[in-house]
N, C-alpha and C. Protein backbone atom coordinates (compact mmCIF):
# COMPACT_ATOMS: atom_id res chain seq x y z
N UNK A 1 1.67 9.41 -9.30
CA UNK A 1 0.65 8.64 -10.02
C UNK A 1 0.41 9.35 -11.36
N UNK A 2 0.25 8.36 -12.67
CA UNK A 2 0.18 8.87 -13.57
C UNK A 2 -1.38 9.28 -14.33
N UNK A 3 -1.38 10.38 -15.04
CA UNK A 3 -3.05 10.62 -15.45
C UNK A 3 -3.66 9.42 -15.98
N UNK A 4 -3.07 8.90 -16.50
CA UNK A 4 -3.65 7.12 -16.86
C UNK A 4 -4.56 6.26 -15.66
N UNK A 5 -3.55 6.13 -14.69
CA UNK A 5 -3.97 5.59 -13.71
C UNK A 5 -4.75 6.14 -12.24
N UNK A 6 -4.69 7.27 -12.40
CA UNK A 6 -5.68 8.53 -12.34
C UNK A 6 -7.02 8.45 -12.40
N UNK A 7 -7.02 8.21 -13.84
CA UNK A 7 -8.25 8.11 -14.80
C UNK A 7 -9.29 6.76 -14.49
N UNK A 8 -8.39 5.70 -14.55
CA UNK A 8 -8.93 4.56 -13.95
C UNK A 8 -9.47 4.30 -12.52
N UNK A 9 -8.79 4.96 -11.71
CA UNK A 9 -9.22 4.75 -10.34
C UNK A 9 -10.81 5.49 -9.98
N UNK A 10 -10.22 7.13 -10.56
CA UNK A 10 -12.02 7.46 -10.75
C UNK A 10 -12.56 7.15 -10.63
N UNK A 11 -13.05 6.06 -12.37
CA UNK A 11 -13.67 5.43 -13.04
C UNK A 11 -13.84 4.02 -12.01
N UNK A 12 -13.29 3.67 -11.22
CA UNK A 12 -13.72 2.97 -10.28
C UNK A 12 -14.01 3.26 -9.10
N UNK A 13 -13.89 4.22 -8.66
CA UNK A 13 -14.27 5.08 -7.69
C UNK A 13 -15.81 5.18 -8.04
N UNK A 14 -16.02 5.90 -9.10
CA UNK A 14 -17.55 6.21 -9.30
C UNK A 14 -18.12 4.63 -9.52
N UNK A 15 -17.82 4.05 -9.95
CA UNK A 15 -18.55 2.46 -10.35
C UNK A 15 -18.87 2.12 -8.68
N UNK A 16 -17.78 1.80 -7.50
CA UNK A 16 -18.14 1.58 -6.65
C UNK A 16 -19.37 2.61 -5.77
N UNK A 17 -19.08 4.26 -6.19
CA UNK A 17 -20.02 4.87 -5.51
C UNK A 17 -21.61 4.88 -5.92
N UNK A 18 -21.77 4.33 -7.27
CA UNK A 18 -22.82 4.10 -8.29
C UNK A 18 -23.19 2.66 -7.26
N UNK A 19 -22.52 2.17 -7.38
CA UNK A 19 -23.52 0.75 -6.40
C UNK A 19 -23.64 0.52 -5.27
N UNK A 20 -22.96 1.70 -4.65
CA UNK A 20 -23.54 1.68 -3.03
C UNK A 20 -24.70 2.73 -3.27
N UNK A 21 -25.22 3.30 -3.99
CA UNK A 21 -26.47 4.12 -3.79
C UNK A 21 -27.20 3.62 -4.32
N UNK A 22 -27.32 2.41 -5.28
CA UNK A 22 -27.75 1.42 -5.62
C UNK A 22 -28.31 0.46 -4.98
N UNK A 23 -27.64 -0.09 -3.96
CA UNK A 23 -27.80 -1.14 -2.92
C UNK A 23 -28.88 -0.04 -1.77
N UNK A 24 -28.49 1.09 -1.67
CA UNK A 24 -29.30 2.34 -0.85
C UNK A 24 -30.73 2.02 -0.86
N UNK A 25 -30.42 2.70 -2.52
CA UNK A 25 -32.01 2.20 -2.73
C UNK A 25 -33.00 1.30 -2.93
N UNK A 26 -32.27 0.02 -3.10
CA UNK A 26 -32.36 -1.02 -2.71
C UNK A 26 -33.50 -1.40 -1.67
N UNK A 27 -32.92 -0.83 -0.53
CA UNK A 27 -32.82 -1.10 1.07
C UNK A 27 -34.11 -0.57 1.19
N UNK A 28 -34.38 0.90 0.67
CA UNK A 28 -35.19 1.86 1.05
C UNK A 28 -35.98 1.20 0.19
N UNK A 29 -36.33 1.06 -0.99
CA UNK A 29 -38.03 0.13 -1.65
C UNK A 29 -38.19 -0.84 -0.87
N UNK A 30 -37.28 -1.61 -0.20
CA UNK A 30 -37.88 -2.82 0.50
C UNK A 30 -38.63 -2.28 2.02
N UNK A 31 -37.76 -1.49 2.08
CA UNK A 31 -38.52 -0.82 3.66
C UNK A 31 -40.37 0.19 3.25
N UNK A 32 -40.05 0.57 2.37
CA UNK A 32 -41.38 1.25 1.25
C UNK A 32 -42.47 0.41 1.23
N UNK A 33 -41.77 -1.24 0.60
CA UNK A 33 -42.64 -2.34 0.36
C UNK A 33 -43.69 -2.59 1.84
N UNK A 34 -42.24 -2.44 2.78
CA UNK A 34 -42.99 -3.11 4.07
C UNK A 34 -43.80 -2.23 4.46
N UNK A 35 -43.81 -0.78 4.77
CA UNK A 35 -44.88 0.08 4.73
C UNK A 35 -46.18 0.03 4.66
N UNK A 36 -46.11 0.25 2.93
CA UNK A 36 -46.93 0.29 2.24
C UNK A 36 -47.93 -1.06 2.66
N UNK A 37 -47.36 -2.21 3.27
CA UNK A 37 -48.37 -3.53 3.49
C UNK A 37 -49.03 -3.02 4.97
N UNK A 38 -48.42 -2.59 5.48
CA UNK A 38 -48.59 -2.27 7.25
C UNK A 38 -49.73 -0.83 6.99
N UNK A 39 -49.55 -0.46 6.15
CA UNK A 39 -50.19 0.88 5.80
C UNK A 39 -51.64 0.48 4.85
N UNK A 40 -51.81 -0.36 4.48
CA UNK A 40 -53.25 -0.68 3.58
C UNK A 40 -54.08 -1.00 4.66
N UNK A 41 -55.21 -0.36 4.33
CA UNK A 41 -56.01 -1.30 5.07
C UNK A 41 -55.99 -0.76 6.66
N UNK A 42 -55.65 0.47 6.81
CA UNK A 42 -54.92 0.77 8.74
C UNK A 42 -56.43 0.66 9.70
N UNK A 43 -57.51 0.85 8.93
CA UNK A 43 -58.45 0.74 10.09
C UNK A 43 -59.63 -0.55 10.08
N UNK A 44 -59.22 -1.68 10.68
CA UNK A 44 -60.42 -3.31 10.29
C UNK A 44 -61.45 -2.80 11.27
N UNK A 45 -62.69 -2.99 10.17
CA UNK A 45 -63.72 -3.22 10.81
C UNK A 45 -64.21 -3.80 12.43
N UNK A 46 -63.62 -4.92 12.15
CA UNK A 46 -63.87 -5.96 13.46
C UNK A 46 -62.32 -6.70 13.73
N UNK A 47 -62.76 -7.31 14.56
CA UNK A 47 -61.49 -8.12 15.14
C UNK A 47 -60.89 -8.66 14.44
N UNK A 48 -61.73 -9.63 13.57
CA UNK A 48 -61.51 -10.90 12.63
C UNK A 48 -60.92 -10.17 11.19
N UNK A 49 -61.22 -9.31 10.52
CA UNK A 49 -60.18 -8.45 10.13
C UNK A 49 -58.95 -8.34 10.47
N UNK A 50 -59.21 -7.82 11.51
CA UNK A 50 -57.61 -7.16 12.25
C UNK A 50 -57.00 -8.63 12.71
N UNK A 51 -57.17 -9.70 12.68
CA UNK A 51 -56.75 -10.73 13.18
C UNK A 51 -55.82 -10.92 11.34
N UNK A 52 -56.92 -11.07 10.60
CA UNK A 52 -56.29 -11.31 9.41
C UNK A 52 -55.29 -10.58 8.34
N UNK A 53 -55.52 -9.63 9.07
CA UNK A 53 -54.56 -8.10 8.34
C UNK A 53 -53.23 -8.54 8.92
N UNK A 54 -53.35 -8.48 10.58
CA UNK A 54 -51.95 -8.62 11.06
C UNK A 54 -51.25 -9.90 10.20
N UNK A 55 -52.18 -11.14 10.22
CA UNK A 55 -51.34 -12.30 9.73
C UNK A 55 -50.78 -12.35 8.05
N UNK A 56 -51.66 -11.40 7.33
CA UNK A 56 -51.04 -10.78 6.11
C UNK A 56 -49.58 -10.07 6.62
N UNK A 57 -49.96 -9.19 7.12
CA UNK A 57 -48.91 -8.32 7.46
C UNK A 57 -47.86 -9.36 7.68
N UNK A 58 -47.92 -10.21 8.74
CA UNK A 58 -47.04 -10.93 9.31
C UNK A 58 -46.19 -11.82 8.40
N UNK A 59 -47.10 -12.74 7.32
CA UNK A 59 -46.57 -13.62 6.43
C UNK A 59 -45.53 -12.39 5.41
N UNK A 60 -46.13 -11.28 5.06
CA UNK A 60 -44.85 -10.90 4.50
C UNK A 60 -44.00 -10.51 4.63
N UNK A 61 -43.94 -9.91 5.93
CA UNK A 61 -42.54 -9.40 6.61
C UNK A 61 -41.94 -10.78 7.03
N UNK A 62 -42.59 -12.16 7.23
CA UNK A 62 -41.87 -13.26 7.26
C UNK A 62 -40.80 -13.93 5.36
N UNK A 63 -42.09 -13.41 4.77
CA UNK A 63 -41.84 -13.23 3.12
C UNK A 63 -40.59 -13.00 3.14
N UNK A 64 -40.53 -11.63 3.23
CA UNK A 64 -39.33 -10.32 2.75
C UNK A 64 -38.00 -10.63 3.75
N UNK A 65 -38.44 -11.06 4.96
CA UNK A 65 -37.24 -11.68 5.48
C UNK A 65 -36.25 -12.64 4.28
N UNK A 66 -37.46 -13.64 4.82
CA UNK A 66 -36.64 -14.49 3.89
C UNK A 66 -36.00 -14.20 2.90
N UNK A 67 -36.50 -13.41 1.39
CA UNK A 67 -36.51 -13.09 0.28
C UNK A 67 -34.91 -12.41 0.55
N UNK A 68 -34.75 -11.85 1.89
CA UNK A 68 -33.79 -10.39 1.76
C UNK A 68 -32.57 -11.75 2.60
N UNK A 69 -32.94 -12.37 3.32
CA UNK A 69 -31.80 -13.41 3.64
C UNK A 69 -31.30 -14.58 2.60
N UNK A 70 -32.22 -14.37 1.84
CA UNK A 70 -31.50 -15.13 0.33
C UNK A 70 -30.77 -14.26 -0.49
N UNK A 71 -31.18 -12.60 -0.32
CA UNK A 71 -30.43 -11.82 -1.35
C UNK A 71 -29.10 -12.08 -0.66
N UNK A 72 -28.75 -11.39 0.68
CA UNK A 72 -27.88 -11.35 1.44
C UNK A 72 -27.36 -12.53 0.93
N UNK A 73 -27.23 -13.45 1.12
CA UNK A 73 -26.57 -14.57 0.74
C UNK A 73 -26.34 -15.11 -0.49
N UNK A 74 -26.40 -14.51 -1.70
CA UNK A 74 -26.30 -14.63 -2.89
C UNK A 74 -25.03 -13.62 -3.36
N UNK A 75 -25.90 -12.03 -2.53
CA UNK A 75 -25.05 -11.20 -2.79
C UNK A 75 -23.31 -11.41 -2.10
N UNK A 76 -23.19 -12.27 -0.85
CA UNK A 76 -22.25 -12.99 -0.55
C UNK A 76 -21.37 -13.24 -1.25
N UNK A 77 -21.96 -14.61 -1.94
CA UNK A 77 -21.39 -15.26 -2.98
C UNK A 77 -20.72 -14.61 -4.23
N UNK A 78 -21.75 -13.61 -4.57
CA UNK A 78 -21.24 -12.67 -5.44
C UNK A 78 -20.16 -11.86 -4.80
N UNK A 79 -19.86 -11.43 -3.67
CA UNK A 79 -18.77 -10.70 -3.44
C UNK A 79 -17.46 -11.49 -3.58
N UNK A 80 -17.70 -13.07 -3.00
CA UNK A 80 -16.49 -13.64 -3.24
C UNK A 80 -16.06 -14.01 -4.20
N UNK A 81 -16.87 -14.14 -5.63
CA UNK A 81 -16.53 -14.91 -6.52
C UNK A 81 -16.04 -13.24 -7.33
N UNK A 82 -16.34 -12.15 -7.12
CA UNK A 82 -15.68 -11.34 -7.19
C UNK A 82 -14.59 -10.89 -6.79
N UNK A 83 -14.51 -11.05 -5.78
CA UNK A 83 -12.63 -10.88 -4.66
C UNK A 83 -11.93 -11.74 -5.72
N UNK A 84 -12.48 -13.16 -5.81
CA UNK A 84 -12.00 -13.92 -6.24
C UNK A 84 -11.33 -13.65 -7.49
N UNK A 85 -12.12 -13.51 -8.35
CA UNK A 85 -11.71 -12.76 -9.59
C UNK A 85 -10.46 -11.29 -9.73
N UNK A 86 -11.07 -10.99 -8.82
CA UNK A 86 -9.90 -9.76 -9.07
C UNK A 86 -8.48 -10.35 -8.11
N UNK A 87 -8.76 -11.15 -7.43
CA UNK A 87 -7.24 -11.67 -6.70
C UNK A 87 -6.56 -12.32 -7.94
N UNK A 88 -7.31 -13.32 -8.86
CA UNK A 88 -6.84 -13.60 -9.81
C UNK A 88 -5.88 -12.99 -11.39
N UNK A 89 -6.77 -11.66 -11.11
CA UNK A 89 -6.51 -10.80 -12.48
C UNK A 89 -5.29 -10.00 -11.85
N UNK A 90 -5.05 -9.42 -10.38
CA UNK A 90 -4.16 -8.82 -10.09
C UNK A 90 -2.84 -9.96 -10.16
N UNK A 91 -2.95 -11.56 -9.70
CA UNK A 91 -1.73 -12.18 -9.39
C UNK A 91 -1.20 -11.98 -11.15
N UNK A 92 -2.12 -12.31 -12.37
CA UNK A 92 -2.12 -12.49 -13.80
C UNK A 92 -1.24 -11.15 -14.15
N UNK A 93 -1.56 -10.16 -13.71
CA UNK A 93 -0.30 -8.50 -13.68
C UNK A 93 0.78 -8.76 -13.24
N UNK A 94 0.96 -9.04 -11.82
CA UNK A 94 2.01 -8.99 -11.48
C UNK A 94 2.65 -10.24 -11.97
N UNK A 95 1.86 -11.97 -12.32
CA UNK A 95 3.09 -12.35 -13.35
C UNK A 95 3.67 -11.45 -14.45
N UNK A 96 2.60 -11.41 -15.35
CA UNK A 96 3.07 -9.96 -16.46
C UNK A 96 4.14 -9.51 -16.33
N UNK A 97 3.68 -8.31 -15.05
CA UNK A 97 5.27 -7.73 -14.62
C UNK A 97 6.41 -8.32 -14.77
N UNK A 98 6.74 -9.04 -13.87
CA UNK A 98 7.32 -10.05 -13.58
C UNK A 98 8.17 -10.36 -14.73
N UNK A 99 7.55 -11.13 -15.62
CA UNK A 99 8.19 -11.65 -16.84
C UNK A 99 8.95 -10.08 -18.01
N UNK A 100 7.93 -9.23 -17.79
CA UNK A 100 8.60 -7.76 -18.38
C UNK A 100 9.77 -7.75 -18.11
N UNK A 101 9.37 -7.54 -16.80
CA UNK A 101 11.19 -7.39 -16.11
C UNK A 101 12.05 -8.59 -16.77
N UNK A 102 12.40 -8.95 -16.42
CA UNK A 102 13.04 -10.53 -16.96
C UNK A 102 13.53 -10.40 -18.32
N UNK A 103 12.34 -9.86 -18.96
CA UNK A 103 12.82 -9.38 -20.50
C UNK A 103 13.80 -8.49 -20.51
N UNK A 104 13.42 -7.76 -19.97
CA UNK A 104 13.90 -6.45 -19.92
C UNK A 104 15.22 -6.43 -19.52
N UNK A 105 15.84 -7.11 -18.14
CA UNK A 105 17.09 -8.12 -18.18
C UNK A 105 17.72 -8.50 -18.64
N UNK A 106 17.01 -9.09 -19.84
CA UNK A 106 18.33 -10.06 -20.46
C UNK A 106 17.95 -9.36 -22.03
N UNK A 107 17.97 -8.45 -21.78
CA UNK A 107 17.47 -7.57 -23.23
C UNK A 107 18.88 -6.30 -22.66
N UNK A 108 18.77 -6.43 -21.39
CA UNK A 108 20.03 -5.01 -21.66
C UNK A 108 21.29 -5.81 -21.09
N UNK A 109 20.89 -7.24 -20.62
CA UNK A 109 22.20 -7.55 -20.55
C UNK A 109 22.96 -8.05 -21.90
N UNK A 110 21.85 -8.58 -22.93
CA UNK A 110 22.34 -8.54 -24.50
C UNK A 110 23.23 -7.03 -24.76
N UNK A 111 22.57 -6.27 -24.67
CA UNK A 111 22.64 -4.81 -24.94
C UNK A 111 24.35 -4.44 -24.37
N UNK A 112 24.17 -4.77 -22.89
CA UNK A 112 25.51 -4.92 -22.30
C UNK A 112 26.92 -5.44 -22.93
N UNK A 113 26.27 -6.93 -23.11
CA UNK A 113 27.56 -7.64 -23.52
C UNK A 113 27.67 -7.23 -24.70
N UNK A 114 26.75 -6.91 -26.18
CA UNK A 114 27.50 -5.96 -26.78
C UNK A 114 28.21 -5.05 -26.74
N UNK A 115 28.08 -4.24 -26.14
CA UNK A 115 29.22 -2.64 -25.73
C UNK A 115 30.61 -3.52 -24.72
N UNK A 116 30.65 -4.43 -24.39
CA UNK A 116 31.32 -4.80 -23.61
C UNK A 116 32.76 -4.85 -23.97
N UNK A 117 34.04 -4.52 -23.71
CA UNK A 117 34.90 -4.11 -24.40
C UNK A 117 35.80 -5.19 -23.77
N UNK A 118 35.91 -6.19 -24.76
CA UNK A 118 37.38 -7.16 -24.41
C UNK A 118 38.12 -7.25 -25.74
N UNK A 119 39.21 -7.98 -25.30
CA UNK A 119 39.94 -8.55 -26.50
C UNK A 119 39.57 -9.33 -27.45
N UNK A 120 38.27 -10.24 -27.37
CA UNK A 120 38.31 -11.27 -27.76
C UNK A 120 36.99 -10.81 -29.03
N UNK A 121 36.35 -9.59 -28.90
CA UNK A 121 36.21 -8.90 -30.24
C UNK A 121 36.77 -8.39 -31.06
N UNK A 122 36.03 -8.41 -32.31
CA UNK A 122 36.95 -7.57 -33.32
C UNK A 122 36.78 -5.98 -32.87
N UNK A 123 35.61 -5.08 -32.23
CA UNK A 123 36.09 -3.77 -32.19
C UNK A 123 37.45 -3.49 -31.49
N UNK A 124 37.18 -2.08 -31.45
CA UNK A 124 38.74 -1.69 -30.86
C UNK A 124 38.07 -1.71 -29.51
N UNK A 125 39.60 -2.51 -28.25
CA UNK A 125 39.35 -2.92 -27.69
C UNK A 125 40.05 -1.23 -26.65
N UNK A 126 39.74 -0.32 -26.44
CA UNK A 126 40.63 0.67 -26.19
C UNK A 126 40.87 0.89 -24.57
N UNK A 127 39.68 0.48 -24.10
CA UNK A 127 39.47 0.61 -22.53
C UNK A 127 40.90 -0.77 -21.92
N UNK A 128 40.94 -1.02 -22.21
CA UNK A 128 41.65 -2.74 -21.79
C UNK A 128 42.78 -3.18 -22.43
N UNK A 129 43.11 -2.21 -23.66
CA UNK A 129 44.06 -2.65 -24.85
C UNK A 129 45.61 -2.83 -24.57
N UNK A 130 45.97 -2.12 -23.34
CA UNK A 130 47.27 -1.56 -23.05
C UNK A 130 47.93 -1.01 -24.39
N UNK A 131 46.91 0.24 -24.52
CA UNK A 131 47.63 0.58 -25.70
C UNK A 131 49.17 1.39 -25.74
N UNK A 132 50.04 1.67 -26.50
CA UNK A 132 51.55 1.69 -26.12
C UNK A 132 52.00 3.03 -26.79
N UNK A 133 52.12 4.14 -25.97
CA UNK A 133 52.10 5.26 -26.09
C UNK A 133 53.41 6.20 -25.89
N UNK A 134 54.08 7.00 -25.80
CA UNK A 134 55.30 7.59 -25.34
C UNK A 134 55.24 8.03 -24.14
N UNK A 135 55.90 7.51 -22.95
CA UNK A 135 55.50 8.35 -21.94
C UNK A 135 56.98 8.28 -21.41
N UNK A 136 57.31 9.82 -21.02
CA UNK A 136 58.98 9.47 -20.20
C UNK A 136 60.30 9.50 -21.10
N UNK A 137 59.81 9.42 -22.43
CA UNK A 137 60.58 8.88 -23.50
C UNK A 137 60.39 7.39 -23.60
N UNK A 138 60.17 6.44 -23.02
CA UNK A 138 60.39 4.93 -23.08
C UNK A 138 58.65 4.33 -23.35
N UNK A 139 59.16 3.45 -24.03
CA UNK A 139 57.52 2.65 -24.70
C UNK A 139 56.43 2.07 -23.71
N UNK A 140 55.29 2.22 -23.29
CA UNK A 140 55.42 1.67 -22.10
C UNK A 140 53.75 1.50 -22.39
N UNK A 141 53.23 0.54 -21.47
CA UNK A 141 51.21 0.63 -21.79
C UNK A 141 50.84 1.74 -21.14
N UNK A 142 49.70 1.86 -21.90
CA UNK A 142 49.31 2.83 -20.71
C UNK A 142 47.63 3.05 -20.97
N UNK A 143 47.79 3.72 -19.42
CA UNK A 143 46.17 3.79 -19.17
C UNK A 143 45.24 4.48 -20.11
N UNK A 144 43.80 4.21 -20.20
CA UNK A 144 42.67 5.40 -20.93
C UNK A 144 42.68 6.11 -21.08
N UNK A 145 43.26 6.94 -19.73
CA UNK A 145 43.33 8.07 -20.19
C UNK A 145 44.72 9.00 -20.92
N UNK A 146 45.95 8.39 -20.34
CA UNK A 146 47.30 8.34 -21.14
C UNK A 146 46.63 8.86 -22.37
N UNK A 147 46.11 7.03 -22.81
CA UNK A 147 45.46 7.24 -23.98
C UNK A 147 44.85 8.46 -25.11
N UNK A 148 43.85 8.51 -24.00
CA UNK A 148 42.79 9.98 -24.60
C UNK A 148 44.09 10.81 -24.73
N UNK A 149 44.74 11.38 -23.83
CA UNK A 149 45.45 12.10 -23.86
C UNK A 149 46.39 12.37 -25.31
N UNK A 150 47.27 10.86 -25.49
CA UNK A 150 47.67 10.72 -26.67
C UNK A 150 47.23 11.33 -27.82
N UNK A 151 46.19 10.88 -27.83
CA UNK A 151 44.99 10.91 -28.96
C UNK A 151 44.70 12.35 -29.17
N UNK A 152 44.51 12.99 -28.39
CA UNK A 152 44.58 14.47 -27.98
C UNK A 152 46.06 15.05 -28.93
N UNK A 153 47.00 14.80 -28.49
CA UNK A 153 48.03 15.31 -28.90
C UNK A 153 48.82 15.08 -30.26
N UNK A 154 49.13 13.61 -30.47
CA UNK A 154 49.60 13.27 -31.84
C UNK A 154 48.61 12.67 -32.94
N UNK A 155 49.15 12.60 -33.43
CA UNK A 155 48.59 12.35 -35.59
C UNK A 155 49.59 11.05 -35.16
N UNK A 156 48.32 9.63 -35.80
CA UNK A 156 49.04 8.48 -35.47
C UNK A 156 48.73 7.83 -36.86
N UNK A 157 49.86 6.97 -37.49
CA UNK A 157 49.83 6.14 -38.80
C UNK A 157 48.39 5.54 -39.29
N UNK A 158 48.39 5.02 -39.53
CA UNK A 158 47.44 4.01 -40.04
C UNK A 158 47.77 2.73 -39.66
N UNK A 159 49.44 2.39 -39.69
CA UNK A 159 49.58 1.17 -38.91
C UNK A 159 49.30 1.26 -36.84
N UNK A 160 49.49 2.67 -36.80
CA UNK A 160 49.40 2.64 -35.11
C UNK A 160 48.27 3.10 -35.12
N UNK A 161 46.87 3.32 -35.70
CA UNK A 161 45.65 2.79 -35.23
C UNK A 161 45.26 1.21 -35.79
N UNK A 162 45.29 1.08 -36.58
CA UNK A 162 45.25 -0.54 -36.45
C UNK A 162 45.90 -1.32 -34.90
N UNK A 163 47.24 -0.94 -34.91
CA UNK A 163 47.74 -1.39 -33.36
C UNK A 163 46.68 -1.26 -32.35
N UNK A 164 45.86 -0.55 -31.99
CA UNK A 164 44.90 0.26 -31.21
C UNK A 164 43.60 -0.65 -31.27
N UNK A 165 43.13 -0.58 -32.61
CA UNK A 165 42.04 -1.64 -32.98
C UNK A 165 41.86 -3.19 -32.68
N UNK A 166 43.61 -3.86 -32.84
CA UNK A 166 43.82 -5.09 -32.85
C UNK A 166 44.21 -5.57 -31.14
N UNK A 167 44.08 -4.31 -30.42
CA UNK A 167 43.70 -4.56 -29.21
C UNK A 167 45.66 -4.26 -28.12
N UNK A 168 46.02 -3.52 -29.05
CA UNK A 168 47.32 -3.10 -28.49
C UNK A 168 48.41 -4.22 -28.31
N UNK A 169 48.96 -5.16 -29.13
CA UNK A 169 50.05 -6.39 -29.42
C UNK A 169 50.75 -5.63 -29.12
N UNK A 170 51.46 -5.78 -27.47
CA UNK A 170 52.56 -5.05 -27.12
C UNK A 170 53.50 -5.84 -27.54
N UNK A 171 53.70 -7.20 -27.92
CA UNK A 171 55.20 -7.99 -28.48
C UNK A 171 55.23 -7.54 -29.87
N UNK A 172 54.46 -6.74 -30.88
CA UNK A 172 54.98 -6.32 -31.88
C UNK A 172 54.78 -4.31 -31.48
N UNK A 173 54.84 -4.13 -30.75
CA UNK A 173 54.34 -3.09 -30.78
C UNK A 173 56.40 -2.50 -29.87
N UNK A 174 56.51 -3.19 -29.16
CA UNK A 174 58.05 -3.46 -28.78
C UNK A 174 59.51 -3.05 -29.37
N UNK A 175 58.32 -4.06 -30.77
CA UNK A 175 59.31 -4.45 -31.51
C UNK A 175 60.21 -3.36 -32.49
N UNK A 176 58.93 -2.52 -32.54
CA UNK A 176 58.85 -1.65 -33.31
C UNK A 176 59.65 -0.32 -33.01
N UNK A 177 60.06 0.93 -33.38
CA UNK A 177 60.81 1.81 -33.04
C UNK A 177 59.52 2.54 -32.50
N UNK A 178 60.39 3.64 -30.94
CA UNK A 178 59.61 4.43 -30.76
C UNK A 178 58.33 5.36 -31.16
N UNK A 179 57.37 5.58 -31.05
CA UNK A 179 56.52 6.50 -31.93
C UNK A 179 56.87 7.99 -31.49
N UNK A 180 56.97 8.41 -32.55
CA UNK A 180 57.52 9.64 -32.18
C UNK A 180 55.98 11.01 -32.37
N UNK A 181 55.81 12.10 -31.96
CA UNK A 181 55.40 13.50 -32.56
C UNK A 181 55.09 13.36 -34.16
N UNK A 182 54.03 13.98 -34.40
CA UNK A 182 54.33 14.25 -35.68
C UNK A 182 53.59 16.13 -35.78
């Protein structure tokens, strides 16, 4: 994994750990809230008090229910329309990718078929040329490395690299007298 992506995960690492202690505390003021109502007021006079305290009490912990079963269910929504979102932004990469590659494909298969060594270019065609070398004493094609070899050893005209370039014309190349040493 690279420090780039490193860096990012962190950075989402802490974002996610930032809002679960968030949601924490959350939890804990609402439990505070409920307290604090159950806690006012702890000793009624008379009955009729305490009749009416509890039903305070009661309506808001019926309140805060509710209130906290609407968060819950909002916050829901918000999770999916979040999944949602990021299922979206990840498929949007991996098209990306996707198409990179592809480029990238037919960018080195360009790349390829340039270097590609046939006859039917003008470079020298040397891999494929049957170029026509001395071997044995008698004129004969011969392989790459023959070749290299050649190349290695003799000082060749100007007309027998042209021969070489034009892709090795063994019917004039035949025709021609042995190449000798120089």
């Amino acid at each position: 994994m690279d420090f780039q992506e490193q860096f990012f995960k962190e950075r989402i690492k802490f974002i996610h750990e930032a809002r679960a202690e968030k949601e924490e505390s959350f939890e804990k003021l609402q439990q505070q809230e409920r307290e604090k109502v159950k806690q006012s007021n702890p000793n009624p006079s008379n009955a009729e008090e305490y009749r009416r305290r509890a039903d305070e009490i009661e309506k808001f912990i019926k309140f805060q229910d509710e209130e906290m079963q609407a968060f819950v269910a909002e916050r829901d929504k918000l999770i999916k329309a979040h999944e949602k979102k990021m299922v979206g932004m990840r498929e949007r990469h991996w098209q990306e990718e996707v198409e990179l590659e592809k480029e990238f494909d037919a960018e080195l298969s360009h790349l390829m078929e340039k270097y590609t060594l046939d006859g039917s270019k003008s470079m020298p065609a040397i891999l494929d040329c049957g170029i026509v070398g001395e071997c044995d004493g008698f004129l004969k094609s011969c392989s790459t490395v023959t070749f290299q070899k050649i190349l290695n050893l003799k000082k060749f005209d100007l007309w027998e690299t042209m021969l070489c370039q034009l892709g090795g014309q063994m019917d004039l190349a035949k025709s021609l007298p042995m190449i000798s040493s120089r």
